[in-house]
PDB file of N, CA and C in Angstrom:
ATOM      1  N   UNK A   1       0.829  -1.191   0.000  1.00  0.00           N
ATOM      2  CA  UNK A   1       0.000   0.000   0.000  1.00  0.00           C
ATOM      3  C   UNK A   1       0.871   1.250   0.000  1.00  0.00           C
ATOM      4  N   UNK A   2       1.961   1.647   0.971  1.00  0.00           N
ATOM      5  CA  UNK A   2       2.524   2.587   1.121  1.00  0.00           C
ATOM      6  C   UNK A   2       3.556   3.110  -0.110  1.00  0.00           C
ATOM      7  N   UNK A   3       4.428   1.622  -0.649  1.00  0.00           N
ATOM      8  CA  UNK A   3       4.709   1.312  -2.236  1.00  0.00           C
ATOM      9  C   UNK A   3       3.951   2.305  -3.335  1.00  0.00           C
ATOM     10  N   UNK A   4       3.017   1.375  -3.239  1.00  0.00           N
ATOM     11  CA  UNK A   4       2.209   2.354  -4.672  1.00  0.00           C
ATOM     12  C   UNK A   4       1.594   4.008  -4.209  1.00  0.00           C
ATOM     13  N   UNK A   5       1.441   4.188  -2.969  1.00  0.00           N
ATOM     14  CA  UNK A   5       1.091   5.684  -2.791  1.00  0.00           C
ATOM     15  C   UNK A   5       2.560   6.098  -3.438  1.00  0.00           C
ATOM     16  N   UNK A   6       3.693   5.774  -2.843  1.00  0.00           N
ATOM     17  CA  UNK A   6       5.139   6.425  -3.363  1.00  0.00           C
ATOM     18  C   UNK A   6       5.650   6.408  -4.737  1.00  0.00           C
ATOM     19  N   UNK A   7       4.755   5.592  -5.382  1.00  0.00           N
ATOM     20  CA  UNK A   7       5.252   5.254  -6.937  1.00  0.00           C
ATOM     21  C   UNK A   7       4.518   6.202  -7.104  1.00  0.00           C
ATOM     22  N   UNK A   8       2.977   6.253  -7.000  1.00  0.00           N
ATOM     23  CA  UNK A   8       2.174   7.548  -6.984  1.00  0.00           C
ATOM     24  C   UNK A   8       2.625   9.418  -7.084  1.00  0.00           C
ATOM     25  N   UNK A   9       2.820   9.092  -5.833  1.00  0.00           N
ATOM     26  CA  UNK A   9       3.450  10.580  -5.721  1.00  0.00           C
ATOM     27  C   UNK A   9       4.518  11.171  -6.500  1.00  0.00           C
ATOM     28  N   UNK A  10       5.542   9.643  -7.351  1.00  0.00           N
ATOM     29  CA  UNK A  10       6.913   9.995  -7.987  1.00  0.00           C
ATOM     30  C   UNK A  10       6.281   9.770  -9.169  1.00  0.00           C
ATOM     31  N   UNK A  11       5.087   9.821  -9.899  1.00  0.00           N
ATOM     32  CA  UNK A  11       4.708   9.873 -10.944  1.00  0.00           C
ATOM     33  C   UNK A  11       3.822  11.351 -11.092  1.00  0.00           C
ATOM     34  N   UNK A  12       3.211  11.772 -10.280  1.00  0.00           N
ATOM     35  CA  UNK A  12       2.585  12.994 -10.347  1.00  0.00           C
ATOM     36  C   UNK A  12       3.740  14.016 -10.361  1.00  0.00           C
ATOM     37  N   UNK A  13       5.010  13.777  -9.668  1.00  0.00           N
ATOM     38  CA  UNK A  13       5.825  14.616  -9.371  1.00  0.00           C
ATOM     39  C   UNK A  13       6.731  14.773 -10.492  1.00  0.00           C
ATOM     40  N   UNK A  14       6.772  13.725 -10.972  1.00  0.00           N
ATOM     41  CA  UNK A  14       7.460  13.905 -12.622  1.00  0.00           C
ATOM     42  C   UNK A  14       6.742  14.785 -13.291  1.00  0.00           C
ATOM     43  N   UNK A  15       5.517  13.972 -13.649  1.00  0.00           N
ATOM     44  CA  UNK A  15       4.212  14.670 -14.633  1.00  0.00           C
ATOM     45  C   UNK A  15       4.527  16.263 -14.388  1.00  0.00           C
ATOM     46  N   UNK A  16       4.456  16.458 -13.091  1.00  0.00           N
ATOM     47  CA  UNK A  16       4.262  18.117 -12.698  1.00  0.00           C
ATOM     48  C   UNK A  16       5.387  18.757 -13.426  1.00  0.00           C
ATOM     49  N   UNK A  17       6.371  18.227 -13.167  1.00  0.00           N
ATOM     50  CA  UNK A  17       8.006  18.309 -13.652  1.00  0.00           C
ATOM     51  C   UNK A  17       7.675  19.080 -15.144  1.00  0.00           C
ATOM     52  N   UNK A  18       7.364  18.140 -16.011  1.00  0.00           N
ATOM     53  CA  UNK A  18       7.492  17.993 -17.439  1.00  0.00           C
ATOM     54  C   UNK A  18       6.551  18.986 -17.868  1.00  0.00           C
ATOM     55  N   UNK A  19       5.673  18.541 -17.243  1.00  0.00           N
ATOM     56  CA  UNK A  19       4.292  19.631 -17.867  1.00  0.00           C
ATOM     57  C   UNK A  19       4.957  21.543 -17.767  1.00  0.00           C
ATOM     58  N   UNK A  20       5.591  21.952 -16.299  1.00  0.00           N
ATOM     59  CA  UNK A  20       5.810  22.708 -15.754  1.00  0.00           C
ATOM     60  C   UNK A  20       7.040  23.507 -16.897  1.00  0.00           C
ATOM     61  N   UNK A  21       7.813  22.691 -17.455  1.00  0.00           N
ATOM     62  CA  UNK A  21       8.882  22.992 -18.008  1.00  0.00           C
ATOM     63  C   UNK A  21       8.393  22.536 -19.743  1.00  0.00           C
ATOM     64  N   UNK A  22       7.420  22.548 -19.972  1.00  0.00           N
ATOM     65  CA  UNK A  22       7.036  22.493 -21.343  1.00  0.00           C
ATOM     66  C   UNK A  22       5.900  23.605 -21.782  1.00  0.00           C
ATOM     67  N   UNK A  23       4.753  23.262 -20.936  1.00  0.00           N
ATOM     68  CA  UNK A  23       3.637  24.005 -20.769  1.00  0.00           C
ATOM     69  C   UNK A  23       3.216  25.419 -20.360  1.00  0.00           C
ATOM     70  N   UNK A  24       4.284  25.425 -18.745  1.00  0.00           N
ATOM     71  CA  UNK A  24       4.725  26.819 -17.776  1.00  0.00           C
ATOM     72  C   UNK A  24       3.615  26.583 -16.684  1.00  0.00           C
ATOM     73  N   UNK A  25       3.249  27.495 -16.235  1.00  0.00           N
ATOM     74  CA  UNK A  25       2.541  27.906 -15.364  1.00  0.00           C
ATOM     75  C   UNK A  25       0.614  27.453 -15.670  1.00  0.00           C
ATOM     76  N   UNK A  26      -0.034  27.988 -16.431  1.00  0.00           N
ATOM     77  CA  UNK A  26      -1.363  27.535 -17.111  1.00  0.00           C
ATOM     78  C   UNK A  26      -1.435  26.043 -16.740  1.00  0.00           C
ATOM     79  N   UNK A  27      -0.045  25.317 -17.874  1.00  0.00           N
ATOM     80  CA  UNK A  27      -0.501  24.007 -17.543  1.00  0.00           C
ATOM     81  C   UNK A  27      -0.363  23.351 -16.934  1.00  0.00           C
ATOM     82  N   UNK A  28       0.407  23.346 -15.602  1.00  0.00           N
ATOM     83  CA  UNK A  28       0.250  22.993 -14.421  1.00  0.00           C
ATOM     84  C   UNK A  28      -0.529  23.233 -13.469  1.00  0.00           C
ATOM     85  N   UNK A  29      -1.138  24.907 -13.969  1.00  0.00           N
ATOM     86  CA  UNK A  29      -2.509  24.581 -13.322  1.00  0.00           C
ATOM     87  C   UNK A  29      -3.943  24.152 -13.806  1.00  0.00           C
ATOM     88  N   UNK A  30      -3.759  23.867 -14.601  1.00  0.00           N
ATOM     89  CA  UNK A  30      -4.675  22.782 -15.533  1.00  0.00           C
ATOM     90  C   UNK A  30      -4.777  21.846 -15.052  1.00  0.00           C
ATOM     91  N   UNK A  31      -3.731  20.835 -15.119  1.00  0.00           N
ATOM     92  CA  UNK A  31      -3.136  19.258 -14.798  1.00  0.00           C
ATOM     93  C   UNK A  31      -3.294  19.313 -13.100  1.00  0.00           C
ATOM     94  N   UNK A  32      -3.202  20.148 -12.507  1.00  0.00           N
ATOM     95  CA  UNK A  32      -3.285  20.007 -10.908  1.00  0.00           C
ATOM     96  C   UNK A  32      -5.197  20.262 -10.997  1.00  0.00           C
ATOM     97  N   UNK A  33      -5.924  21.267 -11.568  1.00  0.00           N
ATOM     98  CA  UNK A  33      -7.469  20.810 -11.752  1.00  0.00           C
ATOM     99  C   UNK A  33      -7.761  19.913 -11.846  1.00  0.00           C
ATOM    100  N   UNK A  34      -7.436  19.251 -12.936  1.00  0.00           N
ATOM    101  CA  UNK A  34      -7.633  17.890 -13.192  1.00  0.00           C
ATOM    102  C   UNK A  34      -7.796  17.082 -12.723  1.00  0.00           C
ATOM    103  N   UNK A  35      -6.364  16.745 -11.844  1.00  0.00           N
ATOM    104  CA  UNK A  35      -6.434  16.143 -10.807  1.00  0.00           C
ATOM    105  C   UNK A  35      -7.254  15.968  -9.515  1.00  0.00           C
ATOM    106  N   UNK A  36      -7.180  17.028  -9.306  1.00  0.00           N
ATOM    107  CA  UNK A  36      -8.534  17.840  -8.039  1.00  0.00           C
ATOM    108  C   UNK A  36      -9.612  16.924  -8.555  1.00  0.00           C
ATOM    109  N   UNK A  37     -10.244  17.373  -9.703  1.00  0.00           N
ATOM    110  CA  UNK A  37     -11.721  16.845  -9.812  1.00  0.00           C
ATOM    111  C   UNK A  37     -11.814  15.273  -9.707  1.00  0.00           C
ATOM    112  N   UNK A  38     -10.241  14.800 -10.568  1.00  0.00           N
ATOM    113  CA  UNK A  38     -11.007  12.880 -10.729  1.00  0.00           C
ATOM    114  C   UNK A  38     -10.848  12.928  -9.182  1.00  0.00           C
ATOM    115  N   UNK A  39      -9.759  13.208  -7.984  1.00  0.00           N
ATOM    116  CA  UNK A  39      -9.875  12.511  -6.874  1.00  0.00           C
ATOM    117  C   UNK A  39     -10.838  12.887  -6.289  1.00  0.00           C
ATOM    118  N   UNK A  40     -11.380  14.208  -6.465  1.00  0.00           N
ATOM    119  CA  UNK A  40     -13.134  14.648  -5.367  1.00  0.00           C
ATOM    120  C   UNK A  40     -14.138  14.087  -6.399  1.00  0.00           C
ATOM    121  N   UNK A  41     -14.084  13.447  -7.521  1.00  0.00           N
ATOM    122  CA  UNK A  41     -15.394  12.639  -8.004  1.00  0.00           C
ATOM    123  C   UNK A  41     -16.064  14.151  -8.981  1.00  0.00           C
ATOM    124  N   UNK A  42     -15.842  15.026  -9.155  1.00  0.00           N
ATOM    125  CA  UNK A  42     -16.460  16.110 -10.066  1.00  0.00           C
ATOM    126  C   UNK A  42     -16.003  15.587 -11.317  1.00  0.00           C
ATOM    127  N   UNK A  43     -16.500  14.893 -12.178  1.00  0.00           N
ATOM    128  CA  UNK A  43     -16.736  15.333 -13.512  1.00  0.00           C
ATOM    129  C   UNK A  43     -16.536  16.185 -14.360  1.00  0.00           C
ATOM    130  N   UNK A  44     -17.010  17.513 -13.762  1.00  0.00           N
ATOM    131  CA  UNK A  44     -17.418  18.601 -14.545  1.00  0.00           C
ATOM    132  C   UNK A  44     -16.137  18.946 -14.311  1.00  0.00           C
ATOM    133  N   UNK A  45     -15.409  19.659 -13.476  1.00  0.00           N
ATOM    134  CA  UNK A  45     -14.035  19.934 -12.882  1.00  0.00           C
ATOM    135  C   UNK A  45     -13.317  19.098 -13.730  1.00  0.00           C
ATOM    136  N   UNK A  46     -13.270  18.052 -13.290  1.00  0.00           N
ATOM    137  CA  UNK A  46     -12.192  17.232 -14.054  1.00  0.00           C
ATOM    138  C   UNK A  46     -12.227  17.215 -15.997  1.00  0.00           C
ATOM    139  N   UNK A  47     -13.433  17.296 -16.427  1.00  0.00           N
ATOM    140  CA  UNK A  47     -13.223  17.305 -18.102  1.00  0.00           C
ATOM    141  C   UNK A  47     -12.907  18.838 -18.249  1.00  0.00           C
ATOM    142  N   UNK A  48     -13.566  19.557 -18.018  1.00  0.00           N
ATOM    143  CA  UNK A  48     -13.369  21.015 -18.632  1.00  0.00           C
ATOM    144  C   UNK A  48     -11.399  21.216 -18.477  1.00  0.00           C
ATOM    145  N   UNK A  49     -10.628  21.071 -17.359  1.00  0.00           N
ATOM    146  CA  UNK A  49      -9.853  21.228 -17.065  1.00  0.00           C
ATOM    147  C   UNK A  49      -8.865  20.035 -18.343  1.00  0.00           C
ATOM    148  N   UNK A  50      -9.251  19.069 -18.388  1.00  0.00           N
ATOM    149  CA  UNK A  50      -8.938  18.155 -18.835  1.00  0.00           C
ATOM    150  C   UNK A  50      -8.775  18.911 -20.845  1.00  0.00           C
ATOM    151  N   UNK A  51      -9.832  19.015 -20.882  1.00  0.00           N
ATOM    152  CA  UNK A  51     -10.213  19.915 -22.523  1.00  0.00           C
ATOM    153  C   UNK A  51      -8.935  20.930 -22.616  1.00  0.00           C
ATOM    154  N   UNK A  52      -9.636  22.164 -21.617  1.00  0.00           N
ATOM    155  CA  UNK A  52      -8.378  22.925 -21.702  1.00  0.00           C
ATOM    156  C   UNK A  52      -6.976  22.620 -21.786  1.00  0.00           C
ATOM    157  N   UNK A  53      -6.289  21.393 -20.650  1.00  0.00           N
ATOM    158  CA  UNK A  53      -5.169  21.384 -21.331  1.00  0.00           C
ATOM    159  C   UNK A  53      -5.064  20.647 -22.152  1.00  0.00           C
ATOM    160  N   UNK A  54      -5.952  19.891 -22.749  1.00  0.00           N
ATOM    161  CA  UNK A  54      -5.546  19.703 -24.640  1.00  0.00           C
ATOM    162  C   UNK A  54      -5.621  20.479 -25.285  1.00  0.00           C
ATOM    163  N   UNK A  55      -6.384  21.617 -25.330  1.00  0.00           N
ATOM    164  CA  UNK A  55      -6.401  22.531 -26.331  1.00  0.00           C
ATOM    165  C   UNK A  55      -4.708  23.838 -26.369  1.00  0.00           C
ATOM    166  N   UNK A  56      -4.567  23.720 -24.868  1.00  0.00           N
ATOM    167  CA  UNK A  56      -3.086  24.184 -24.514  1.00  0.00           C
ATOM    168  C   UNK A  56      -2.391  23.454 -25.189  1.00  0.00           C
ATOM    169  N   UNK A  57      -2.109  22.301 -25.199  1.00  0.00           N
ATOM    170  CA  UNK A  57      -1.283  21.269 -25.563  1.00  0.00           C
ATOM    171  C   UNK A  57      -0.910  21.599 -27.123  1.00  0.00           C
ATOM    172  N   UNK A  58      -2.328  21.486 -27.583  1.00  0.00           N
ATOM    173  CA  UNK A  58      -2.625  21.639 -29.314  1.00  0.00           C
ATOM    174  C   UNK A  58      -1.846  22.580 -29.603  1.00  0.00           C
ATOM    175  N   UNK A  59      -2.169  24.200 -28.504  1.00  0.00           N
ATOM    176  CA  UNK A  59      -1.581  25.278 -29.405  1.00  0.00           C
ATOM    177  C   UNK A  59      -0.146  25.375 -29.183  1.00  0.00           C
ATOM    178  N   UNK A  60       0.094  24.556 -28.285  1.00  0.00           N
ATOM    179  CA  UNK A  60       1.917  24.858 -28.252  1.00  0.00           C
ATOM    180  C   UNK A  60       2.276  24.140 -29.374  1.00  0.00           C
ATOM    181  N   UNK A  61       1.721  23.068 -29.885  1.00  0.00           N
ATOM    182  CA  UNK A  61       2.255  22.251 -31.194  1.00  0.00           C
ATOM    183  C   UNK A  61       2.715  23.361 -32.239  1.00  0.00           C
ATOM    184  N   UNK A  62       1.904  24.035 -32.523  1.00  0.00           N
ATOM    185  CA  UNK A  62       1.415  24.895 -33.909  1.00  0.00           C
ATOM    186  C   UNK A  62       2.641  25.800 -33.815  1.00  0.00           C
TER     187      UNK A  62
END
């Protein structure tokens, strides 16, 4: 149990990492919404946030 919380935490903590240093600021706070909503069960929270940073994502491509 304590294992996978720690694999956990060293996977969000990457994610944050990468996003933070690709994305900036926006999309880390996007990806931390995100997060928020799937673990409190909101839906709504969690897709809208979820949309947005794809559409972030998209426009950094371009």
């Amino acid at each position: 149990m304590v294992i996978f919380q720690l694999v956990g935490v060293a996977v969000e903590f990457g994610t944050a990492q990468l996003v933070h240093s690709e994305l900036g600021f926006a999309g880390l706070v996007l990806l931390t919404l995100a997060l928020v909503g799937i673990r409190t069960g909101n839906p709504r929270l969690a897709g809208w946030a979820a949309f947005l940073f794809l559409l972030l994502t998209l426009q950094l491509q371009n």
